[in-house]
N, C-alpha and C. Protein backbone atom coordinates (compact mmCIF):
# COMPACT_ATOMS: atom_id res chain seq x y z
N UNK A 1 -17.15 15.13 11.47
CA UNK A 1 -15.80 15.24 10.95
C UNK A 1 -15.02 13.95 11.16
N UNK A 2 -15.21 13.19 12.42
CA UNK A 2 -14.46 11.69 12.49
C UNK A 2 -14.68 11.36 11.50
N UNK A 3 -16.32 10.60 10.90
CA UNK A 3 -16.60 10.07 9.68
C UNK A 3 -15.76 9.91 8.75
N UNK A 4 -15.28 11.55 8.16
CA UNK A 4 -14.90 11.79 7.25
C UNK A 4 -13.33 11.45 6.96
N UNK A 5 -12.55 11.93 8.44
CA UNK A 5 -11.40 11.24 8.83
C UNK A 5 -10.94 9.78 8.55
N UNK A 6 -12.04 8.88 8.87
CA UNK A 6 -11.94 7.76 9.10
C UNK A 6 -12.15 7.04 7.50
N UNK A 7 -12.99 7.77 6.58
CA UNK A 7 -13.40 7.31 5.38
C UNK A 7 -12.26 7.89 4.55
N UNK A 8 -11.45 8.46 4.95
CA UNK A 8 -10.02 8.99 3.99
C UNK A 8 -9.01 7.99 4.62
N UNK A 9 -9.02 7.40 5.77
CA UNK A 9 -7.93 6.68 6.18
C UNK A 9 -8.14 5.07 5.87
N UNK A 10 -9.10 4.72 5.82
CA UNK A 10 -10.05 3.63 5.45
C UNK A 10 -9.30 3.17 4.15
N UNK A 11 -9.64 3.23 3.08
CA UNK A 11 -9.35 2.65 1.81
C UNK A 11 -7.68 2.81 1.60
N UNK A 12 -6.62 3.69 1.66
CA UNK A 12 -5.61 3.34 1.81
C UNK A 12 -4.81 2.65 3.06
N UNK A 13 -5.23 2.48 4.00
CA UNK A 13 -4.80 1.25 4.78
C UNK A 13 -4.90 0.58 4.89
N UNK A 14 -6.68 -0.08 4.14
CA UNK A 14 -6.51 -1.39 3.95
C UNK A 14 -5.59 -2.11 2.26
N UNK A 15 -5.64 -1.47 1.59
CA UNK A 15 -4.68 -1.75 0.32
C UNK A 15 -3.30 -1.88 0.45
N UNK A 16 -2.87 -0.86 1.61
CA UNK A 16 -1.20 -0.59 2.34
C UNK A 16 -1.49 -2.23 2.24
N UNK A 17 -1.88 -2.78 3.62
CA UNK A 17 -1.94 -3.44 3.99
C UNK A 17 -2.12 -5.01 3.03
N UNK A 18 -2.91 -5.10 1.98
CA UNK A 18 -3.12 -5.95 1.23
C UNK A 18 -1.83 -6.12 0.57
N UNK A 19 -1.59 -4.77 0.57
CA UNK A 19 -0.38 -4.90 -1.06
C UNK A 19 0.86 -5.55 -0.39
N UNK A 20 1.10 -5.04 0.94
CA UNK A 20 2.62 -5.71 1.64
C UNK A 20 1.93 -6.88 2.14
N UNK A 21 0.88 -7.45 2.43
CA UNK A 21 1.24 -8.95 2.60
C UNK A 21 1.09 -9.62 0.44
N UNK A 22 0.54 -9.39 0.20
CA UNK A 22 1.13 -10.13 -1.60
C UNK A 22 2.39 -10.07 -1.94
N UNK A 23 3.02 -8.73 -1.79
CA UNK A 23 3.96 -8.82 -2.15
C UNK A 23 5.24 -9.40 -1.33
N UNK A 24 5.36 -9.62 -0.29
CA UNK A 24 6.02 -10.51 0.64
C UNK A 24 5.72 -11.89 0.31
N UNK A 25 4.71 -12.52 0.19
CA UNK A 25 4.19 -13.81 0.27
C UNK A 25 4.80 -14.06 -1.76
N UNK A 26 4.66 -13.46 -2.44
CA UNK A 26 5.25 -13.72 -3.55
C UNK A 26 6.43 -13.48 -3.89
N UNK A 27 6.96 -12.04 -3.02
CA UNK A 27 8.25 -12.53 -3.33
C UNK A 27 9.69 -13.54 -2.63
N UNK A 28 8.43 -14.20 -1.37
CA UNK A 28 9.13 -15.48 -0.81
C UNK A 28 9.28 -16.58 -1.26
N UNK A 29 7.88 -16.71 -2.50
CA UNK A 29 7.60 -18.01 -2.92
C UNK A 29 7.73 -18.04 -4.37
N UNK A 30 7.79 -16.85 -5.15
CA UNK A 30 8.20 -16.74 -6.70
C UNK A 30 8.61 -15.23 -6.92
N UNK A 31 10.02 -15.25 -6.30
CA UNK A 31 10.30 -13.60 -6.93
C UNK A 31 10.17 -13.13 -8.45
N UNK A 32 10.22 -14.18 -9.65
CA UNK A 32 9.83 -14.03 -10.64
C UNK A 32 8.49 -13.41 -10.90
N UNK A 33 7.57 -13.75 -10.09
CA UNK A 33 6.11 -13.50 -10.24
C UNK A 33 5.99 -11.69 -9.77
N UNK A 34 6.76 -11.18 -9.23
CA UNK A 34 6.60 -9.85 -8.05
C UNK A 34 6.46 -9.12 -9.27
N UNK A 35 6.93 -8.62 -10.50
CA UNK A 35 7.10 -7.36 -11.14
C UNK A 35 5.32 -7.71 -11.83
N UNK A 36 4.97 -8.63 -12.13
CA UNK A 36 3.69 -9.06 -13.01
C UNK A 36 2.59 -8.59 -11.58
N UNK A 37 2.76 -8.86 -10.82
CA UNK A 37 2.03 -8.85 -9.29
C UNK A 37 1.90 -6.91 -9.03
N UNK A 38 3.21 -6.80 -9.02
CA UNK A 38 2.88 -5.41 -8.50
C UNK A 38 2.71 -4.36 -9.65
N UNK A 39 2.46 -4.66 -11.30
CA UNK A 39 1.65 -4.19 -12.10
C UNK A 39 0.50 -4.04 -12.25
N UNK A 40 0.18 -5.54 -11.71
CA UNK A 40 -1.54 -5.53 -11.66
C UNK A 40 -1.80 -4.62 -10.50
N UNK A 41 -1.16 -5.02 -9.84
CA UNK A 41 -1.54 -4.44 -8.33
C UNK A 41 -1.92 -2.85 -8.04
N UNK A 42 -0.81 -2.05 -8.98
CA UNK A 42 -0.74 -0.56 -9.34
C UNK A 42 -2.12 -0.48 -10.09
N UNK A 43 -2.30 -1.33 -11.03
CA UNK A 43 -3.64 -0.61 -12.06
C UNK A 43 -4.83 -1.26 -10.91
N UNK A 44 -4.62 -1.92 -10.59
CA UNK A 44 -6.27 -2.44 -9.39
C UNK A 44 -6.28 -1.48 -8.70
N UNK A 45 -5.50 -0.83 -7.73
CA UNK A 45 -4.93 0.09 -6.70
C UNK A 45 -5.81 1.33 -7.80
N UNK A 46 -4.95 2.21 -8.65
CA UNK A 46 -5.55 3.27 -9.64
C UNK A 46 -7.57 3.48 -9.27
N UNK A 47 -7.71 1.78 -10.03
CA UNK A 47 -8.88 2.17 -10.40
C UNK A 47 -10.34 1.87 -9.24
N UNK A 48 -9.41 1.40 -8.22
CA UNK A 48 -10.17 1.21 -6.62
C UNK A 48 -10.11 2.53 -6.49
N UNK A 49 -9.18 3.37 -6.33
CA UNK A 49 -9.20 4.44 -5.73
C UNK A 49 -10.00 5.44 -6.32
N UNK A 50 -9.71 5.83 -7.59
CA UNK A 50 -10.88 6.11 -8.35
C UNK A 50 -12.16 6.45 -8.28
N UNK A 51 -12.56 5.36 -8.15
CA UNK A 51 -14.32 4.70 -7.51
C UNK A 51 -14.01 4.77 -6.54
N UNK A 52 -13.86 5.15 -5.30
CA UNK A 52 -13.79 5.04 -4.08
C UNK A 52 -13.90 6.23 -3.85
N UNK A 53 -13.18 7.25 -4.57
CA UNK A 53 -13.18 8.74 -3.97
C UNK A 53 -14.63 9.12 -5.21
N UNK A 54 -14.77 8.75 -5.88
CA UNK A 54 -15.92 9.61 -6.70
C UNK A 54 -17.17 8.75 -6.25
N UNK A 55 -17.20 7.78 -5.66
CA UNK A 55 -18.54 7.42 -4.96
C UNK A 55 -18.67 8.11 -3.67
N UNK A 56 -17.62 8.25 -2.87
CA UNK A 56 -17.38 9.05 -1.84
C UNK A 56 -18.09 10.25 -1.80
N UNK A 57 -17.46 10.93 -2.64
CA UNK A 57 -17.43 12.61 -2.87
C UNK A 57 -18.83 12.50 -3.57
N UNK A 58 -19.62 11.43 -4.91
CA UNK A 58 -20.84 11.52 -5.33
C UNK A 58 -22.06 11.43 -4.70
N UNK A 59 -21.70 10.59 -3.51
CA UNK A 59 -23.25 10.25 -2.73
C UNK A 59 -23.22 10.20 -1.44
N UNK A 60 -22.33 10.83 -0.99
CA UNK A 60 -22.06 10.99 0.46
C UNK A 60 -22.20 12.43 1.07
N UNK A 61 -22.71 13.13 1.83
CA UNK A 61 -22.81 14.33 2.35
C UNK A 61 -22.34 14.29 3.81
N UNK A 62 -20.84 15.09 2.98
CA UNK A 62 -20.11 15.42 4.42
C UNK A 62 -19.02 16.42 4.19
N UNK A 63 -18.50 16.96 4.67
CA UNK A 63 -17.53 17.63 4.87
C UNK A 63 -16.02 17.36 3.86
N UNK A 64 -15.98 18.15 2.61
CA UNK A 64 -15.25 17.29 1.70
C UNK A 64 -13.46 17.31 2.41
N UNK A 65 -13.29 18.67 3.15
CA UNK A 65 -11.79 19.00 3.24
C UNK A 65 -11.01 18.00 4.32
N UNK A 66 -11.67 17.65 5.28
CA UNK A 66 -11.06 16.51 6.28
C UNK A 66 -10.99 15.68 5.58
N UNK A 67 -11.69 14.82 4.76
CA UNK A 67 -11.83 14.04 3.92
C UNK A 67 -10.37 13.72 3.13
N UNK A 68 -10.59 15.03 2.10
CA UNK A 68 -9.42 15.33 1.48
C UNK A 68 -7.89 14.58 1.73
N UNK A 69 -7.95 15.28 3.09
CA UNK A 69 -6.60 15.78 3.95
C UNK A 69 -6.01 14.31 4.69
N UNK A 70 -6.69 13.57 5.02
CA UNK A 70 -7.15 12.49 5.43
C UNK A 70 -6.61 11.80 4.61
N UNK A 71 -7.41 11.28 3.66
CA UNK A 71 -7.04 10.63 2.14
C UNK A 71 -5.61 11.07 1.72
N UNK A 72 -5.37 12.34 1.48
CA UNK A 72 -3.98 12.74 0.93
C UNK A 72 -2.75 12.26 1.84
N UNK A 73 -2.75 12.33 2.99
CA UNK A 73 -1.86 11.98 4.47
C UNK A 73 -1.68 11.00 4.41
N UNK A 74 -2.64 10.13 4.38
CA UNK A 74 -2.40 8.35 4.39
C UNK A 74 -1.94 7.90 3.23
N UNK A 75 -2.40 8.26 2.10
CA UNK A 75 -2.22 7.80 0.88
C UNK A 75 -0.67 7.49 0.34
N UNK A 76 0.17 9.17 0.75
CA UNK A 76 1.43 9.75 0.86
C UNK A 76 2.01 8.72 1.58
N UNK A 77 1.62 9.05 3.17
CA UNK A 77 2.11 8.05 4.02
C UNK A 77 2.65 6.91 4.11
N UNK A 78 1.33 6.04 3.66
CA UNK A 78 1.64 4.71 3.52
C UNK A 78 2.28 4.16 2.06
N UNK A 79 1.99 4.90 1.07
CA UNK A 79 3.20 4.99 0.48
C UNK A 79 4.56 4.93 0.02
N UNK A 80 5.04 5.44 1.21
CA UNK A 80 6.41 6.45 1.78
C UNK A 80 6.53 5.03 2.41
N UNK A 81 5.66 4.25 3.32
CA UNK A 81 6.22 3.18 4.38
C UNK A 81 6.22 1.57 3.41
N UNK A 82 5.42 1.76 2.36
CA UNK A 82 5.11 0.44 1.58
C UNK A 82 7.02 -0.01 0.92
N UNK A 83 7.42 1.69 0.33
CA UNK A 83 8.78 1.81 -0.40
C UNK A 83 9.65 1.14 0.45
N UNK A 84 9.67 1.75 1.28
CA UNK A 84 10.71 1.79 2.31
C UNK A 84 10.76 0.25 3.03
N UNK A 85 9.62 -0.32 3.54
CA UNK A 85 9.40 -2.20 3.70
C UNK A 85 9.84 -2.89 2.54
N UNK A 86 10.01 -2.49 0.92
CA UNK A 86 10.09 -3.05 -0.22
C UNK A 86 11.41 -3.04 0.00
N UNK A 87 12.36 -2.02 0.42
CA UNK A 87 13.48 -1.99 0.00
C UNK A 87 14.60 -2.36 0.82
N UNK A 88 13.62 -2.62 1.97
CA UNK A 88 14.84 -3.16 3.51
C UNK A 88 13.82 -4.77 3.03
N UNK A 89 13.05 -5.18 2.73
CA UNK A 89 12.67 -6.41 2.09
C UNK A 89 13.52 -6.96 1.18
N UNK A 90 14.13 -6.44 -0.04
CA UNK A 90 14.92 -6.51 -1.05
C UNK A 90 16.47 -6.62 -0.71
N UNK A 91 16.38 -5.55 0.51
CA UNK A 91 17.66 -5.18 0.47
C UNK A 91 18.14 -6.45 1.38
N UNK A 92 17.41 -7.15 2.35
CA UNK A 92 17.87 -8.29 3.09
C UNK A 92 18.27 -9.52 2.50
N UNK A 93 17.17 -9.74 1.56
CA UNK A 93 17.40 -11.02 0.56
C UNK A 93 18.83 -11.06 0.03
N UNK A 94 19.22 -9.98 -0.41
CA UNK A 94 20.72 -10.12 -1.43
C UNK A 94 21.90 -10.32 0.05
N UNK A 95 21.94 -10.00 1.10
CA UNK A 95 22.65 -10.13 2.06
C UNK A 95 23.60 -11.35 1.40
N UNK A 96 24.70 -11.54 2.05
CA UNK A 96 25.40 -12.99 2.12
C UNK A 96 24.64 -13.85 3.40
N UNK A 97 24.73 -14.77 2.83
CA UNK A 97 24.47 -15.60 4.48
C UNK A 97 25.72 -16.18 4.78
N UNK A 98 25.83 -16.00 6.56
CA UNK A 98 27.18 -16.20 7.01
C UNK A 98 26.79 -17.56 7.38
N UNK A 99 28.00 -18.64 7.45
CA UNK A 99 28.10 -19.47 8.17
C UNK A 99 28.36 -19.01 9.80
N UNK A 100 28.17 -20.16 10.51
CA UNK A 100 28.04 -20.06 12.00
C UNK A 100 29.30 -20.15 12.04
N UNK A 101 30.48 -20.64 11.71
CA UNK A 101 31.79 -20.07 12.13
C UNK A 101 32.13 -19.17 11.76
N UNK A 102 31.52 -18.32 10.89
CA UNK A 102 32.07 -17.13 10.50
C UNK A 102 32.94 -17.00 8.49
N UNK A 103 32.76 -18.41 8.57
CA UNK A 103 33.06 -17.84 6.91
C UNK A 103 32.41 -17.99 6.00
């Protein structure tokens, strides 16, 4: 049952993970580039996952429901945490910047 745990948590944390360092690193260095970036990024993301769960589930013998549950939790999850880094990311940039005396 770890296995199976670990092979549902596996492929969406490392993508979490891919997708917030690209999209940080591009939108430091060409915010223009971010909406073209995180299009591709959505259809690569789609069709990894895809193939990932039907090679999974095709040639693997294990326990499909941890699996599942696993996969669904993280997926949600990191998700939920990718938005939420995007938008305190976003939301910092527009800030004013103060001068050191204060105006």
């Amino acid at each position: 049952m770890a296995v199976e745990i670990l092979l549902g948590m596996l492929s969406p944390l490392l993508l979490a993970i891919g997708t917030l360092t690209l999209v940080e690193r591009t939108y430091r260095k060409a915010p223009q580039k971010l909406t073209s970036l995180m299009t591709q990024a959505f259809l690569g993301k789609m069709l990894f996952y895809g193939v990932y769960v039907g090679v999974i589930v095709g040639f693997y013998s294990f326990q499909a429901l941890p699996f599942a549950v696993s996969f669904t939790v993280y997926f949600i999850g990191l998700h939920l945490t990718e938005a939420l880094y995007f938008q305190a990311l976003f939301r910092a940039e527009r800030r004013p910047r103060v001068v050191e005396n204060g105006w």
